[in-house]
Protein backbone atom coordinates (compact mmCIF):
# COMPACT_ATOMS: atom_id res chain seq x y z
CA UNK A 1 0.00 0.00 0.00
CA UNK A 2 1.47 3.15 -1.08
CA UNK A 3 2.86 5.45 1.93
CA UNK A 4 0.88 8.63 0.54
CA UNK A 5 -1.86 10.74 2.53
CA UNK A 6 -4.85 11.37 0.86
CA UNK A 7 -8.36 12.48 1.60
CA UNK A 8 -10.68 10.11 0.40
CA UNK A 9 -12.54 12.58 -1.42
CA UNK A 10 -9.86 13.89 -3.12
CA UNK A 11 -9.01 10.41 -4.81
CA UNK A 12 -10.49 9.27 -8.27
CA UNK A 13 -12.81 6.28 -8.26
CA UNK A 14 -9.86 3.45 -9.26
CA UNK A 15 -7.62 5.42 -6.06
CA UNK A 16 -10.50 4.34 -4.07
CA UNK A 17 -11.07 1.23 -5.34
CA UNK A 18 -7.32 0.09 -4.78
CA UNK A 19 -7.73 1.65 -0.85
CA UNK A 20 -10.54 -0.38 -0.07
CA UNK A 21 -9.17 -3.07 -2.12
CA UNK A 22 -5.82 -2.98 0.57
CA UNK A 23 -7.75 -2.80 2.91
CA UNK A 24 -9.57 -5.78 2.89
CA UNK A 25 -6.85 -7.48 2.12
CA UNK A 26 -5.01 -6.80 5.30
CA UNK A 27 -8.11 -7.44 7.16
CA UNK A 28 -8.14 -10.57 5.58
CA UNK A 29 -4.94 -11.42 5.97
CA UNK A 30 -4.95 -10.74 9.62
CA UNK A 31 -8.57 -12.79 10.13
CA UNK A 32 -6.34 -16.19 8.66
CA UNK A 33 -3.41 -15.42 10.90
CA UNK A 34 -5.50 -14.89 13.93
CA UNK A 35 -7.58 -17.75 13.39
CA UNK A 36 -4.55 -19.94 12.83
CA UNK A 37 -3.46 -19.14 16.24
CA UNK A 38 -6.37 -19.87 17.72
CA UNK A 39 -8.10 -17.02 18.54
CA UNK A 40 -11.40 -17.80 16.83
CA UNK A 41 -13.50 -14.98 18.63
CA UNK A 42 -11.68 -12.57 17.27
CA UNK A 43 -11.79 -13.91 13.62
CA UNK A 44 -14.12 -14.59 10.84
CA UNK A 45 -13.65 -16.17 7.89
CA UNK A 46 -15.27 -16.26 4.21
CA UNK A 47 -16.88 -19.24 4.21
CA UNK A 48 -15.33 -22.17 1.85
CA UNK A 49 -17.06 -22.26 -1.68
């Protein structure tokens, strides 16, 4: 994610998209590692298609 500070009204619709696109993916990313440790309450996961 690029270091930059940005209102989010000042970004274009693909800036935004990308932000919220990072986003999730950290949030993700973090839900799997917490889980894997064995903190279920604090995670939730996609469910498995």
């Amino acid at each position: 994610m690029e270091e930059k500070t940005h209102m989010i009204k000042d970004l274009d619709v693909e800036e935004r998209e990308q932000v919220f696109t990072d986003v999730a993916r950290v949030l993700e990313n973090t839900a799997c590692e917490v889980f894997i440790e064995g903190h279920r309450h604090f995670a939730a996961l996609p469910p498995m298609w």
